[in-house]
PDB file of N, CA and C in Angstrom:
ATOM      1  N   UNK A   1     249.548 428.833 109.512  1.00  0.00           N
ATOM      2  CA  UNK A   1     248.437 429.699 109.895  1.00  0.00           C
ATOM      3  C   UNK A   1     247.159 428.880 110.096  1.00  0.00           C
ATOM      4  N   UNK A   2     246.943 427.686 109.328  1.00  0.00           N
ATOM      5  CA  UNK A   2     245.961 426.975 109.625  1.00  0.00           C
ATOM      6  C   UNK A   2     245.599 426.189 110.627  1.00  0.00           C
ATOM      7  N   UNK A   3     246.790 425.761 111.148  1.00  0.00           N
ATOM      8  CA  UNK A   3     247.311 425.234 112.582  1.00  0.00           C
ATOM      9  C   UNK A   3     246.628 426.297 113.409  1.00  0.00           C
ATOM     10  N   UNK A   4     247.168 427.485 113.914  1.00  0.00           N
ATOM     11  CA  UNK A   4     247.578 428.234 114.594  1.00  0.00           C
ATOM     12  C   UNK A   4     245.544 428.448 114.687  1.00  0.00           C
ATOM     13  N   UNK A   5     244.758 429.261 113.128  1.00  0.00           N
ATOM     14  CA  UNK A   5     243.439 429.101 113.116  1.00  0.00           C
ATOM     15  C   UNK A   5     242.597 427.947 114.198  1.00  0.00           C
ATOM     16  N   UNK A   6     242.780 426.633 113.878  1.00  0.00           N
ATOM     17  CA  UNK A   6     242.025 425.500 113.736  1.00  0.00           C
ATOM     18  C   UNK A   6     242.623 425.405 115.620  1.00  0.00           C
ATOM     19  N   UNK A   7     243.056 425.800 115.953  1.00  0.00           N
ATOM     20  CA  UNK A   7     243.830 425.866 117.491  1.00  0.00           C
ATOM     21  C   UNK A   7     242.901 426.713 118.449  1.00  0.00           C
ATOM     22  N   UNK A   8     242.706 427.936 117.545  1.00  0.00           N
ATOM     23  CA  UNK A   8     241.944 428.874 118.439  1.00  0.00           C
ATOM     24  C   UNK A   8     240.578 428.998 118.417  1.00  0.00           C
ATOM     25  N   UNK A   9     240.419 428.172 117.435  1.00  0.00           N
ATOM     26  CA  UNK A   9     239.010 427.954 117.435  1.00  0.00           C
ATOM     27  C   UNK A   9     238.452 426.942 118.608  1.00  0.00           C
ATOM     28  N   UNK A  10     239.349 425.731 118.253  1.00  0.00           N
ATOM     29  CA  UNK A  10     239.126 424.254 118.980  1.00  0.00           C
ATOM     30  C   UNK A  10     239.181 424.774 120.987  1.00  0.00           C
ATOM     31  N   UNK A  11     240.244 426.289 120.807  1.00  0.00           N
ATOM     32  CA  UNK A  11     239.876 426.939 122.143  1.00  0.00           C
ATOM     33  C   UNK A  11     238.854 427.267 122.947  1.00  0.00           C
ATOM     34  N   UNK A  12     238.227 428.415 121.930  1.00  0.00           N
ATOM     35  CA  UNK A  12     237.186 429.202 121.806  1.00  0.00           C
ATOM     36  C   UNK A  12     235.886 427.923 122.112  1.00  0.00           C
ATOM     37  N   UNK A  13     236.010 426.683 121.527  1.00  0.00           N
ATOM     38  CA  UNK A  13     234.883 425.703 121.787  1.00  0.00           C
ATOM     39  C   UNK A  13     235.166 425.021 122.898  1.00  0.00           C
ATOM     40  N   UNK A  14     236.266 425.239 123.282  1.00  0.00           N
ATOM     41  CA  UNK A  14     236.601 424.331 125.266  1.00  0.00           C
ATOM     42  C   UNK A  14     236.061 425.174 125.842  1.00  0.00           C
ATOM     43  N   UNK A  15     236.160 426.367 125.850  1.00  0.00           N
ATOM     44  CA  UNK A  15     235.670 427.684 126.579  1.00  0.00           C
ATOM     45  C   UNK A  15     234.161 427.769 126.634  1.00  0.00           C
ATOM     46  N   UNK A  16     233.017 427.506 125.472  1.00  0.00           N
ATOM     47  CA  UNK A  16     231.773 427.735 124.929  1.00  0.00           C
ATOM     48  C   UNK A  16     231.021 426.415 125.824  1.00  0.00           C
ATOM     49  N   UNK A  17     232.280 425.277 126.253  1.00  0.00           N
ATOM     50  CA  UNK A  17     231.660 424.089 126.272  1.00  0.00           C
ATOM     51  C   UNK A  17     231.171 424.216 127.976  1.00  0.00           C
ATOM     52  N   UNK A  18     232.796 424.833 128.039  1.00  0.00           N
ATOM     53  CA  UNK A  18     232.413 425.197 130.039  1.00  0.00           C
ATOM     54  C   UNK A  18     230.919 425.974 130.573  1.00  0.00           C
ATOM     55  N   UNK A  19     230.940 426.822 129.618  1.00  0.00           N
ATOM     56  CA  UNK A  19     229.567 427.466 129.702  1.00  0.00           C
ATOM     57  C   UNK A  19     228.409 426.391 129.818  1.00  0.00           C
ATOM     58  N   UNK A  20     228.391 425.461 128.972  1.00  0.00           N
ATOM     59  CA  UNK A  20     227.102 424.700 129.158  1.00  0.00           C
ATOM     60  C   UNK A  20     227.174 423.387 130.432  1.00  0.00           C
ATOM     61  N   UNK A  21     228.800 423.706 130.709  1.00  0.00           N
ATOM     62  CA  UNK A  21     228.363 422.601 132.150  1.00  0.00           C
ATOM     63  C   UNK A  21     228.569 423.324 133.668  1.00  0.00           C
ATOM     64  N   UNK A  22     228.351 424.681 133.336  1.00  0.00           N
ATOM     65  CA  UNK A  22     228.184 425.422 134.475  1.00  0.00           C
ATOM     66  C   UNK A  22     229.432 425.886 135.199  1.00  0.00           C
ATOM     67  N   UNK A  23     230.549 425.486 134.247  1.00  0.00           N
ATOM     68  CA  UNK A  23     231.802 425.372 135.611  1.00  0.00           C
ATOM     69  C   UNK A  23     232.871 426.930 135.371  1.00  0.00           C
ATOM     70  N   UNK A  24     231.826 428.402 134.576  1.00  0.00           N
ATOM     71  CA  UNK A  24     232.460 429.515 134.481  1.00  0.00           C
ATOM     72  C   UNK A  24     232.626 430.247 136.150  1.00  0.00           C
ATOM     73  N   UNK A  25     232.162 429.884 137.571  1.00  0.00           N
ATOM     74  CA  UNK A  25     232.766 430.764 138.285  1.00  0.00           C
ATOM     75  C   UNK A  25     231.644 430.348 139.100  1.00  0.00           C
ATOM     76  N   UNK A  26     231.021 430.797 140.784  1.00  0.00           N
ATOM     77  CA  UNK A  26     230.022 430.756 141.423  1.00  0.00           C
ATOM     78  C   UNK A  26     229.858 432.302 141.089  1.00  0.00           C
ATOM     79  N   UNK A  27     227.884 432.035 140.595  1.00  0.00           N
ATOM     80  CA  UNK A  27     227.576 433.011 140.677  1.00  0.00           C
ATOM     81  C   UNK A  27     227.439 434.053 139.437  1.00  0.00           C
ATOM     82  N   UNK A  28     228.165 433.522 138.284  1.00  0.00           N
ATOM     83  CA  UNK A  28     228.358 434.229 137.454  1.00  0.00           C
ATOM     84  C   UNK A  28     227.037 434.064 136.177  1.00  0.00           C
ATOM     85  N   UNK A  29     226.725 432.734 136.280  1.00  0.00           N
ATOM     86  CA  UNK A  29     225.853 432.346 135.120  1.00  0.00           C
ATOM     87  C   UNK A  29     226.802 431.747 133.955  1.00  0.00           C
ATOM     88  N   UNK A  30     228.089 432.419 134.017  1.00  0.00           N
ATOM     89  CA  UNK A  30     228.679 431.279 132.532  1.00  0.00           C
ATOM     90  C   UNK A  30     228.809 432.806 131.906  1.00  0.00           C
ATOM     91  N   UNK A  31     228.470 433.832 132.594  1.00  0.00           N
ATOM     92  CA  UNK A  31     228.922 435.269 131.503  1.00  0.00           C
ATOM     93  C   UNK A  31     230.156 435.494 131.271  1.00  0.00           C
ATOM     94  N   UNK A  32     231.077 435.138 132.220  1.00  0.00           N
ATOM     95  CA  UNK A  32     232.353 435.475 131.914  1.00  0.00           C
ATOM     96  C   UNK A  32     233.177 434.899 131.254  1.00  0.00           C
ATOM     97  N   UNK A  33     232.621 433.288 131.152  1.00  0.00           N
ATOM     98  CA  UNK A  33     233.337 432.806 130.037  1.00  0.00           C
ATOM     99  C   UNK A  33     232.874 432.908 128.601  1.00  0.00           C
ATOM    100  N   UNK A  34     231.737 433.078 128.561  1.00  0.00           N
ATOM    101  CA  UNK A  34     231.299 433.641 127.348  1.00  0.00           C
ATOM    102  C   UNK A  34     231.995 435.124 126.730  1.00  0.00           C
ATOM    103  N   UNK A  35     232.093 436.037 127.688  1.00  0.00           N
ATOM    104  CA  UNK A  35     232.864 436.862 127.647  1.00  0.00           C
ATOM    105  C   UNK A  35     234.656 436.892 127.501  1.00  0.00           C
ATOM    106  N   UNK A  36     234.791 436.085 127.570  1.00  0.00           N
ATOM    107  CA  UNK A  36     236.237 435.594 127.135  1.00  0.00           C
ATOM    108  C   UNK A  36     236.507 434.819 126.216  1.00  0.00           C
ATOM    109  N   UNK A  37     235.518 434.270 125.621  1.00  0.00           N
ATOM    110  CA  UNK A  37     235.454 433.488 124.148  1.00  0.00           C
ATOM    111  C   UNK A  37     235.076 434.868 123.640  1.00  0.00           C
ATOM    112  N   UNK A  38     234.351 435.538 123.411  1.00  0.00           N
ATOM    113  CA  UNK A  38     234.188 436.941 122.633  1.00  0.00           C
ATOM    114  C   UNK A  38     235.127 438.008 122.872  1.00  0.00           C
ATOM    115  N   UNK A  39     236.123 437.858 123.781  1.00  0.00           N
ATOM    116  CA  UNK A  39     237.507 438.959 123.577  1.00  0.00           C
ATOM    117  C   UNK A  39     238.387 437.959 122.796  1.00  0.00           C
ATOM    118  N   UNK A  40     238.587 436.583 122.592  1.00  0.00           N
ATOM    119  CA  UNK A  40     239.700 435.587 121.831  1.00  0.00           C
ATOM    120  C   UNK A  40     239.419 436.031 120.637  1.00  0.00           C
ATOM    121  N   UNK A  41     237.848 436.053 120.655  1.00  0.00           N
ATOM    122  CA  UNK A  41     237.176 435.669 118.723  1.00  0.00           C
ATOM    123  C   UNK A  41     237.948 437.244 118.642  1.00  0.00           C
ATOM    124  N   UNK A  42     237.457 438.150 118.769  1.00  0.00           N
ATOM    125  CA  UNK A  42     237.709 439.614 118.598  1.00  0.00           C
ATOM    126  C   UNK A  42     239.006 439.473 118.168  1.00  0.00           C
ATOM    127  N   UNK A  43     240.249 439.393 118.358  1.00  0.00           N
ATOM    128  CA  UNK A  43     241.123 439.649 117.902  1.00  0.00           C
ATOM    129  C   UNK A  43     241.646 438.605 116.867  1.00  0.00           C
ATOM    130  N   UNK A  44     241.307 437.723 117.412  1.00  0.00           N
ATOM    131  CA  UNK A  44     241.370 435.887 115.803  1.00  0.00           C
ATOM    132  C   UNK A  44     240.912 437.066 114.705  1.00  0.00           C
ATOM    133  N   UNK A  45     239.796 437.215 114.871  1.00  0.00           N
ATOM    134  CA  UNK A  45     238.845 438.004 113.486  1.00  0.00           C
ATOM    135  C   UNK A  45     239.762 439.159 112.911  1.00  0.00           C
ATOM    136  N   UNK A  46     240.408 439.914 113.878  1.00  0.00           N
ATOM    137  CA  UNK A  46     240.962 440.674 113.079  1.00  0.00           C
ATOM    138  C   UNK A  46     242.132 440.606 112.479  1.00  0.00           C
ATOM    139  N   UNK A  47     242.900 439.797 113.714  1.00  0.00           N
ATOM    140  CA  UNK A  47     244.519 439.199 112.708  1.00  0.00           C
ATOM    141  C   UNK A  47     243.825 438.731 110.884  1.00  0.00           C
ATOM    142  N   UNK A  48     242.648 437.862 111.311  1.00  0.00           N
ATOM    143  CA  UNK A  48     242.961 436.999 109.967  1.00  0.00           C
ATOM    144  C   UNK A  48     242.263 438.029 108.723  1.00  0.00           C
ATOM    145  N   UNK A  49     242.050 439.222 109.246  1.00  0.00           N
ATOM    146  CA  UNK A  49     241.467 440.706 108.321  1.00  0.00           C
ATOM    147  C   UNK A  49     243.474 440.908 108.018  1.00  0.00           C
ATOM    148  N   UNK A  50     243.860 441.100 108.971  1.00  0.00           N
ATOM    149  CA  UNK A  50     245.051 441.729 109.435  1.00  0.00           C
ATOM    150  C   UNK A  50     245.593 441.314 107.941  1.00  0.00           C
ATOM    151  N   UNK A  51     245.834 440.020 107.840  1.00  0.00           N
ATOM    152  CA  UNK A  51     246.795 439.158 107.274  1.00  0.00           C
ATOM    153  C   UNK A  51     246.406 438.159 106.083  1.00  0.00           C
ATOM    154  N   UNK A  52     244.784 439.101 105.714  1.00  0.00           N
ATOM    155  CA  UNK A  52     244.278 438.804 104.612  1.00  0.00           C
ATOM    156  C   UNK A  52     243.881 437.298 103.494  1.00  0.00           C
ATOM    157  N   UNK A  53     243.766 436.319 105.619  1.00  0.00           N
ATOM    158  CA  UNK A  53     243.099 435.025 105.456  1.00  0.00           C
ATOM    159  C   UNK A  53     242.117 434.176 105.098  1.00  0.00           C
ATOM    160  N   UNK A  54     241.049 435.748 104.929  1.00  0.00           N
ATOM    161  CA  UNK A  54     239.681 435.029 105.307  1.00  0.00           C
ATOM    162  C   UNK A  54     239.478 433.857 104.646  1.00  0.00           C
ATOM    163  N   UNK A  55     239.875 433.342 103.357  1.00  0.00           N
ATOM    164  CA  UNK A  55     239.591 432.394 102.937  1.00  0.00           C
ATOM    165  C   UNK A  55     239.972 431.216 103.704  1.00  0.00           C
ATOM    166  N   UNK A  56     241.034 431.026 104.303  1.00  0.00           N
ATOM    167  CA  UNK A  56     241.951 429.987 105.029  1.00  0.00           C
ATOM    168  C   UNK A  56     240.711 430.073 106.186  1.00  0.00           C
ATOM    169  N   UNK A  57     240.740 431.232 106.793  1.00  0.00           N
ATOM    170  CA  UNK A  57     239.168 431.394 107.962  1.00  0.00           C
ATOM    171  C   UNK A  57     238.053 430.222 107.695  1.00  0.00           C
ATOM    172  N   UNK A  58     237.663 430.876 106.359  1.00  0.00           N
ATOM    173  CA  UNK A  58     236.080 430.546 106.531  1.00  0.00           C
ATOM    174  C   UNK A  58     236.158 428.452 106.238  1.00  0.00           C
ATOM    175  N   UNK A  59     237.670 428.219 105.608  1.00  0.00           N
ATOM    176  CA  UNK A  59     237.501 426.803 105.228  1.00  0.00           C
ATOM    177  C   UNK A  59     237.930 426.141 106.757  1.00  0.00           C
ATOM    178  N   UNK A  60     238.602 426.723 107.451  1.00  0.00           N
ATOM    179  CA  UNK A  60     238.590 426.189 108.847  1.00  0.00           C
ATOM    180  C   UNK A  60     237.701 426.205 109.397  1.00  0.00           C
ATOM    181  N   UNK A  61     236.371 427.046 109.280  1.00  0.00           N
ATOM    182  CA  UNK A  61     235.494 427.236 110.260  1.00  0.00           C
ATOM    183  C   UNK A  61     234.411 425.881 110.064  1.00  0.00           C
ATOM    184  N   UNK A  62     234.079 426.210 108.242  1.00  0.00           N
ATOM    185  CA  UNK A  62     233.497 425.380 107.626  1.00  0.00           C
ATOM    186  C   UNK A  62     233.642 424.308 107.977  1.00  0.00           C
ATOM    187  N   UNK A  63     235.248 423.660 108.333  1.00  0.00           N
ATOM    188  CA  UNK A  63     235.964 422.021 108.725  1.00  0.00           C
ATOM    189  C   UNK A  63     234.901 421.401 110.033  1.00  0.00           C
ATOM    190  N   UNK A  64     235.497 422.967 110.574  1.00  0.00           N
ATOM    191  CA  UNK A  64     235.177 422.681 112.233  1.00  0.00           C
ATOM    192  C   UNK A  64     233.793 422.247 112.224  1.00  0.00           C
ATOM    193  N   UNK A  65     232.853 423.179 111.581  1.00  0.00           N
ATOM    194  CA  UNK A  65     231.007 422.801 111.243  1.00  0.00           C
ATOM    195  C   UNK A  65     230.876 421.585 111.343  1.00  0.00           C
ATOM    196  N   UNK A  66     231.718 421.418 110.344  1.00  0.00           N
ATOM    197  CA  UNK A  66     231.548 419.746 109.712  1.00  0.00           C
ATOM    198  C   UNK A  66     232.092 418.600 110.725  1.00  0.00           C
ATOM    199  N   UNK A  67     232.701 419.126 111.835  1.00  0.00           N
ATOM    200  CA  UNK A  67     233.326 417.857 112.230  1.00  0.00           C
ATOM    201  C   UNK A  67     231.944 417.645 113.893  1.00  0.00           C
ATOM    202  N   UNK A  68     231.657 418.495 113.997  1.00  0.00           N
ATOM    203  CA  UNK A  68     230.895 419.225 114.842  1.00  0.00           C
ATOM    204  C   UNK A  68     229.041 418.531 114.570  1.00  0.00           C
ATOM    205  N   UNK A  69     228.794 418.437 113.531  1.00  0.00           N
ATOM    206  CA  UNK A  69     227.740 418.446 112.650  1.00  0.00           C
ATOM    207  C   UNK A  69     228.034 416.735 112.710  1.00  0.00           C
ATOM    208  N   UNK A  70     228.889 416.302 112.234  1.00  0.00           N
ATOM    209  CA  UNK A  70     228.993 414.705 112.323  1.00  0.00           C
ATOM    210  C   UNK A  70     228.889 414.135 113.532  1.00  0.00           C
ATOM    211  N   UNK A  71     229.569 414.799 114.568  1.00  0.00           N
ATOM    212  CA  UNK A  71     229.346 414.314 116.278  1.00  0.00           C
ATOM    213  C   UNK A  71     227.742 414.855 116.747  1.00  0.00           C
ATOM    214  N   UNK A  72     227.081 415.226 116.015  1.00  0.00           N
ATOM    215  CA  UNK A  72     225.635 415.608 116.314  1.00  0.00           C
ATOM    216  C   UNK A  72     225.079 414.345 115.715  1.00  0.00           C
ATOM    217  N   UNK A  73     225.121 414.186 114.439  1.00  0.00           N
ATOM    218  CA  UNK A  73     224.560 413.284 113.928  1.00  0.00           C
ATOM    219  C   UNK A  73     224.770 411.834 114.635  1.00  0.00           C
ATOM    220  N   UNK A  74     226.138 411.535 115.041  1.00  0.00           N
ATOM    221  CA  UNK A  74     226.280 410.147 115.440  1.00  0.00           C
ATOM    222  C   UNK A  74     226.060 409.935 117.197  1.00  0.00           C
ATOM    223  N   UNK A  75     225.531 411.264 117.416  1.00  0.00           N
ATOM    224  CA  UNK A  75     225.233 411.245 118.704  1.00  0.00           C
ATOM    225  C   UNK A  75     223.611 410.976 118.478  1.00  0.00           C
ATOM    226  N   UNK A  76     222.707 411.689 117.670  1.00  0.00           N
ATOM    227  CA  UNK A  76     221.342 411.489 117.070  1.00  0.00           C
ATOM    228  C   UNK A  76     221.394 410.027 116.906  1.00  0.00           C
ATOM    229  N   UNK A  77     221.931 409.435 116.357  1.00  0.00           N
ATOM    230  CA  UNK A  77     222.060 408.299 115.052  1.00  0.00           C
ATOM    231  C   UNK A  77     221.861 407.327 116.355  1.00  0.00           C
ATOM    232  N   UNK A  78     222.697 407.287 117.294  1.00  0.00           N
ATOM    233  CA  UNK A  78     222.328 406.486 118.300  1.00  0.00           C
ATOM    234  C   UNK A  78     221.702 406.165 119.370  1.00  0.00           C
ATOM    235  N   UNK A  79     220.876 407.513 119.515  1.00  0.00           N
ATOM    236  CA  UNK A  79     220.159 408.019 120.579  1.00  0.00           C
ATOM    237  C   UNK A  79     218.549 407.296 119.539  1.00  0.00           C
ATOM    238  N   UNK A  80     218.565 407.570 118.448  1.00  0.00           N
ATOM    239  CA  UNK A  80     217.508 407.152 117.810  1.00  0.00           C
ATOM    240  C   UNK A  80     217.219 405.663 117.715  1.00  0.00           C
ATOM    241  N   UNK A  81     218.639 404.797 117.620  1.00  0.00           N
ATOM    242  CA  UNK A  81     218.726 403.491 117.413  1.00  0.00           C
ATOM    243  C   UNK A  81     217.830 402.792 118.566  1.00  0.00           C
ATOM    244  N   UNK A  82     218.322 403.528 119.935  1.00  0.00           N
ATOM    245  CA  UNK A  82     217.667 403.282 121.218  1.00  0.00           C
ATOM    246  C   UNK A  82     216.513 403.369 121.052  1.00  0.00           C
ATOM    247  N   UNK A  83     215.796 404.326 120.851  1.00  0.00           N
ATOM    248  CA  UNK A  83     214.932 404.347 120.902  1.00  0.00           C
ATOM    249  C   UNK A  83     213.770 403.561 119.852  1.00  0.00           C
ATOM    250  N   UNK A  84     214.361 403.425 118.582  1.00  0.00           N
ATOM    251  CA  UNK A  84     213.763 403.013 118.001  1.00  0.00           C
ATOM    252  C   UNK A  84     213.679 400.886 118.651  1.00  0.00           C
ATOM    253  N   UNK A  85     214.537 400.371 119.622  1.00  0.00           N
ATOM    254  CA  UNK A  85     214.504 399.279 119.778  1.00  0.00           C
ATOM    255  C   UNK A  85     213.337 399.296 121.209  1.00  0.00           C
ATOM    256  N   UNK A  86     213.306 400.217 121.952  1.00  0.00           N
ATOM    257  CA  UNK A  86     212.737 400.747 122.927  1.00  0.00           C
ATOM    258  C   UNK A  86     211.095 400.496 122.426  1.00  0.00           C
ATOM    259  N   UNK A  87     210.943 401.063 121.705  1.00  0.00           N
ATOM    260  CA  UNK A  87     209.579 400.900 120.972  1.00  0.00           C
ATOM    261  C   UNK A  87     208.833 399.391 120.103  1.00  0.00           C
ATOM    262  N   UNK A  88     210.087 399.097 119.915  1.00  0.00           N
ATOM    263  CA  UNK A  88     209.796 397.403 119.591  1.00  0.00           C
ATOM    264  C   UNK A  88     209.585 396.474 120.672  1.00  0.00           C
ATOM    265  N   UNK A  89     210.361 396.799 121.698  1.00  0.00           N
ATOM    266  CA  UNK A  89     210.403 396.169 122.624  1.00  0.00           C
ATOM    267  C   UNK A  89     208.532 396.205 123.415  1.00  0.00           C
ATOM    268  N   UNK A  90     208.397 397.593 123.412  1.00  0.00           N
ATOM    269  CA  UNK A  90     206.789 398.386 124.033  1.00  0.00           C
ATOM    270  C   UNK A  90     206.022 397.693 123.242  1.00  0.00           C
ATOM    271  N   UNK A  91     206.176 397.154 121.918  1.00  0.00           N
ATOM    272  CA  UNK A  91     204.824 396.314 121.005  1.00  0.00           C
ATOM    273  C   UNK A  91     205.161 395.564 121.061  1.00  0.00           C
ATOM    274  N   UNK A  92     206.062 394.702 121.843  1.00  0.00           N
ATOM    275  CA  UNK A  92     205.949 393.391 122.134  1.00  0.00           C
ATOM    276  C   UNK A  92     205.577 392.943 123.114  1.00  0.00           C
ATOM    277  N   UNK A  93     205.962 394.062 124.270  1.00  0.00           N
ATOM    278  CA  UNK A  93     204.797 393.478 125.632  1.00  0.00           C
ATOM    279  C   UNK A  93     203.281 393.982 125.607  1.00  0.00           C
ATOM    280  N   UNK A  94     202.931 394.870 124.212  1.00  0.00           N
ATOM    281  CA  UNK A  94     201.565 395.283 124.234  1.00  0.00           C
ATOM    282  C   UNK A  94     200.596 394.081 123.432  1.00  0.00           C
ATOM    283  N   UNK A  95     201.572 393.341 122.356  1.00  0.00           N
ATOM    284  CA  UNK A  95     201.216 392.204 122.327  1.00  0.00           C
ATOM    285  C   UNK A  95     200.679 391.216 122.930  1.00  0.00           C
ATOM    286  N   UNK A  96     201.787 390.666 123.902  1.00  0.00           N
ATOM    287  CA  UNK A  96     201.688 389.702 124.652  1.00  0.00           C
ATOM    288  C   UNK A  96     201.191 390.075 125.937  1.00  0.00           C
ATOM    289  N   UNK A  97     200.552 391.184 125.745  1.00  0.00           N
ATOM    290  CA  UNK A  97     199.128 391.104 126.817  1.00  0.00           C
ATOM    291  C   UNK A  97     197.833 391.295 126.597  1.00  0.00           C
TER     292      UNK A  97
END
């Protein structure tokens, strides 16, 4: 069941992702795939009522946060590194002029 969870979620976020690179349909805005990640969730939510998971739920969801939350950070982590050399670099030619 945790499989099967951690599957439809990892769905539900291919689906959420299309939305942000525009590629739900001409014309649509990205509603319809948004709208089809919210008919998947709809019934996920209730099987795992159904079948009296929620706990197995909420530690998958929690996983997912977390794995999600780390690819933010190490996407930050390096976007900052840049920049922070970017700026050394700027007081060194403000220096040496």
């Amino acid at each position: 069941m945790a499989d099967s969870i951690q599957q439809q979620l990892q769905q539900l976020v291919l689906l959420s992702d299309s939305v942000g690179t525009g590629s739900a349909g001409a014309g649509s805005g990205g509603v319809s795939t948004v709208e089809e990640a919210m008919e998947q969730l709809g019934p996920l939510i209730h099987s795992v009522y159904r079948t009296n998971k929620q706990k197995l739920f909420r530690q998958q969801v929690d996983l997912f946060a977390q794995r999600k939350d780390a690819e933010i950070m190490k996407l930050c982590g390096s976007y900052h590194q840049e920049f922070v050399q970017s700026v050394a670099q700027l007081l060194k030619v403000r220096q040496n002029t």
